[in-house]
Protein backbone atom coordinates (compact mmCIF):
# COMPACT_ATOMS: atom_id res chain seq x y z
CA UNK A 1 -9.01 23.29 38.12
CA UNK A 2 -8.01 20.10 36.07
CA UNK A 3 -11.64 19.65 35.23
CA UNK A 4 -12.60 23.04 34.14
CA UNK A 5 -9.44 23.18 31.78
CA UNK A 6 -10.69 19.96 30.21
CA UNK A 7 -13.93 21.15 29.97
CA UNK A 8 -13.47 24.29 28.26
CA UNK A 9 -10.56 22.51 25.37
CA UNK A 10 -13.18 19.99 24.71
CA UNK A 11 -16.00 22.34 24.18
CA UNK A 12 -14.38 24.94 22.12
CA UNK A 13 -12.93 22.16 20.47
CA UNK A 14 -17.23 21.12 19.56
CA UNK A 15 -18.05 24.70 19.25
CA UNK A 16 -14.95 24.34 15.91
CA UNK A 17 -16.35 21.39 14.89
CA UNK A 18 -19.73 22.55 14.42
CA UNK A 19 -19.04 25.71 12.65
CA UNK A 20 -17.22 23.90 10.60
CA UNK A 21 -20.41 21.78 9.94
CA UNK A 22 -22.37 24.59 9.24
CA UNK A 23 -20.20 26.47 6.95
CA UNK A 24 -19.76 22.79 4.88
CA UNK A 25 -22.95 23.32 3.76
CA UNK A 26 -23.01 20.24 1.41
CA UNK A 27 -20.61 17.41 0.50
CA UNK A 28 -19.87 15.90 -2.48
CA UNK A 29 -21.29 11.81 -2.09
CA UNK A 30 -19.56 10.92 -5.23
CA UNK A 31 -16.18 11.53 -3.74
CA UNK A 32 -16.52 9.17 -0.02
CA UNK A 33 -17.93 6.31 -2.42
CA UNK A 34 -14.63 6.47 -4.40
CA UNK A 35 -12.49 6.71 -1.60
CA UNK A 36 -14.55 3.76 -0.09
CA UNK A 37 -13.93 1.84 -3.22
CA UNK A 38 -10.04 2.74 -3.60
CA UNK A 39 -9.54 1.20 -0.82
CA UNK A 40 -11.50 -1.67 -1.32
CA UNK A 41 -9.16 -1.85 -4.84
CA UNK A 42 -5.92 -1.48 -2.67
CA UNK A 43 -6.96 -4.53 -0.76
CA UNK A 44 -8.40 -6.62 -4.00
CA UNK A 45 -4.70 -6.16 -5.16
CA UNK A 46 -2.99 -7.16 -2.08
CA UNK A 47 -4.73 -10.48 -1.73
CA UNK A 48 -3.80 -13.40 -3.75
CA UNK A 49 -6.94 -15.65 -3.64
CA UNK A 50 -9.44 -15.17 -6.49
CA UNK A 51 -12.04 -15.82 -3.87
CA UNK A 52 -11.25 -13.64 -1.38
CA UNK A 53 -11.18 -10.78 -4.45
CA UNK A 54 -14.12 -11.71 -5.76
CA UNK A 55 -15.66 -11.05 -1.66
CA UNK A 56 -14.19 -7.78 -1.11
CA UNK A 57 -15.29 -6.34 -4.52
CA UNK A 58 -18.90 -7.77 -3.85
CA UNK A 59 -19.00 -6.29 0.06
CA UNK A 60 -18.17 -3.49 -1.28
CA UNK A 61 -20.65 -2.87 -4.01
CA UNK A 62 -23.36 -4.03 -1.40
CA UNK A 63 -22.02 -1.55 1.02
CA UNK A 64 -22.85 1.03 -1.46
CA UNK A 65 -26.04 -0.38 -2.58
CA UNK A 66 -27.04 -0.49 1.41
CA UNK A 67 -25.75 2.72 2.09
CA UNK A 68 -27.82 4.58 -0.84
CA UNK A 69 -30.76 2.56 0.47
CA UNK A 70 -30.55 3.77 3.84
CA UNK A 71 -30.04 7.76 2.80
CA UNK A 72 -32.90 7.04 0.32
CA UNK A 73 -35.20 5.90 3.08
CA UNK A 74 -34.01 8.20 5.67
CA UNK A 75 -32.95 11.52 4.19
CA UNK A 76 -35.54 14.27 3.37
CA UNK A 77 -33.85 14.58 -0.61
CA UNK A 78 -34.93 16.13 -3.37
CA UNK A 79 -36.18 14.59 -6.75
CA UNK A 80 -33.00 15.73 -8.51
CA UNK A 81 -31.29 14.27 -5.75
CA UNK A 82 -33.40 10.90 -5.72
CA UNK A 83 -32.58 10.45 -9.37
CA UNK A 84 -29.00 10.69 -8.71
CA UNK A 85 -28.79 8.13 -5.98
CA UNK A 86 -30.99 6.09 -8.25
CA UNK A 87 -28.44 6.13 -11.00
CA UNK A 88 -25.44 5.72 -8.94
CA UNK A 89 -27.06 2.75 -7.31
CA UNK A 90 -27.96 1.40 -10.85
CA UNK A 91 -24.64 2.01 -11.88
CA UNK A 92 -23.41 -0.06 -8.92
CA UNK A 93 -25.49 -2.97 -9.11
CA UNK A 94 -24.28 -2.85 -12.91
CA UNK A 95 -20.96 -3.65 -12.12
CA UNK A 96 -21.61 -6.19 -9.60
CA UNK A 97 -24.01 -7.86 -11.74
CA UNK A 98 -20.74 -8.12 -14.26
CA UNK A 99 -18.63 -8.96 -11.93
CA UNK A 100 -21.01 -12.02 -10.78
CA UNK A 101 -22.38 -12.67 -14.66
CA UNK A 102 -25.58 -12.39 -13.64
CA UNK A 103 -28.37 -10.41 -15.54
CA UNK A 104 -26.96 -10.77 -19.11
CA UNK A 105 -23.13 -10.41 -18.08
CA UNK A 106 -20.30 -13.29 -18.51
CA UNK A 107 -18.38 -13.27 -14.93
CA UNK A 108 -15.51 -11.83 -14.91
CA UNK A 109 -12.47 -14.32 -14.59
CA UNK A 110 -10.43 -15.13 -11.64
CA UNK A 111 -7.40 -14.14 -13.66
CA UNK A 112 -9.14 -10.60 -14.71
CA UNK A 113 -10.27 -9.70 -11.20
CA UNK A 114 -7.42 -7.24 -10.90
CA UNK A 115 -8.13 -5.60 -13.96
CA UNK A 116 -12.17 -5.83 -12.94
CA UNK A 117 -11.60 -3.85 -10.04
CA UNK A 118 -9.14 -0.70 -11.79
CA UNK A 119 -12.13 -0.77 -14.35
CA UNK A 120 -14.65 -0.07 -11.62
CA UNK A 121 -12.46 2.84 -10.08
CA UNK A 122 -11.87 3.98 -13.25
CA UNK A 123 -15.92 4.37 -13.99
CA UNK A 124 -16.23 6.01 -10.73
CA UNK A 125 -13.61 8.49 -11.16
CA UNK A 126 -14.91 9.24 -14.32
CA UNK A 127 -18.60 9.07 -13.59
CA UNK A 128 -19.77 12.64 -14.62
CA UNK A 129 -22.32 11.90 -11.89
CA UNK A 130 -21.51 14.61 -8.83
CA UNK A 131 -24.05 13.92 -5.99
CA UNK A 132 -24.51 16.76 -3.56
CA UNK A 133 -26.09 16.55 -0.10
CA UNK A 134 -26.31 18.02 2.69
CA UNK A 135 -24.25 17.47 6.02
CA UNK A 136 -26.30 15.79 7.86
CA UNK A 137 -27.06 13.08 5.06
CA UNK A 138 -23.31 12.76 4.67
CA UNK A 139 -22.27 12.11 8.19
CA UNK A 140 -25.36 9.49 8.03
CA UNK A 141 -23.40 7.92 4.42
CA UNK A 142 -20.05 7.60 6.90
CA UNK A 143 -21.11 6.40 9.48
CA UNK A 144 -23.64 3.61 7.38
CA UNK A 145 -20.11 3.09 5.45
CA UNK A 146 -18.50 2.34 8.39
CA UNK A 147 -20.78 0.05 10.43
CA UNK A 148 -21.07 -2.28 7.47
């Protein structure tokens, strides 16, 4: 009796969660990087060693880059939608290339790392940039953000 109580919660409890699936037809990629990112922010301004700053902010630009690689090769997108990721991921590597001083950029300063990182959540927040996709591709972005 036990069993076949269980058994019915948990699948009207998956029956929910797909229909809620379904009915989320799309979610907006945009908004899990920058909640990725805040957090990564949150952490860059607990820590006290310039190193260990400099680390998190560059794990979590790669993160990014890695995930938009991975829905790029795997994800049936659009060209519209290609160009986006593109451009986000340009955008990305933009700011870890400053943050680095590589390709034309001074590095940012230990000192300035702080500041570095509110700058890069303030471009993201700002970033006019609003990448749709569809719910499959964005349970694939969570769970790529969350195994790396």
């Amino acid at each position: 009796m036990m069993r076949t109580l269980h058994l019915i919660t948990v699948s009207v409890f998956l029956v929910f969660a797909i229909q809620s699936a379904a009915v989320a037809q799309s979610i907006n990629l945009t908004e899990t990087f920058k909640k990725n990112f805040n957090e990564t922010v949150q952490e860059v301004h607990k820590s006290q060693d310039a190193t260990e700053k400099r680390t998190l902010l560059n794990e979590s630009f790669s993160k990014m880059t890695r995930a938009i690689e991975r829905i790029e090769a795997k994800a049936n997108l659009s060209e519209e939608e290609i160009a986006q990721l593109a451009a986000y991921k340009s955008e990305i590597q933009e700011k870890k290339s400053e943050l680095n001083g590589t390709d034309g950029f001074n590095k940012v300063l230990d000192k300035d790392l702080n500041n570095f990182s509110d700058y890069a959540q303030q471009q993201m927040e700002q970033a006019d940039k609003t990448i749709t996709i569809g719910v499959t591709v964005a349970l694939l972005v969570v769970i790529i953000l969350l195994l790396l």
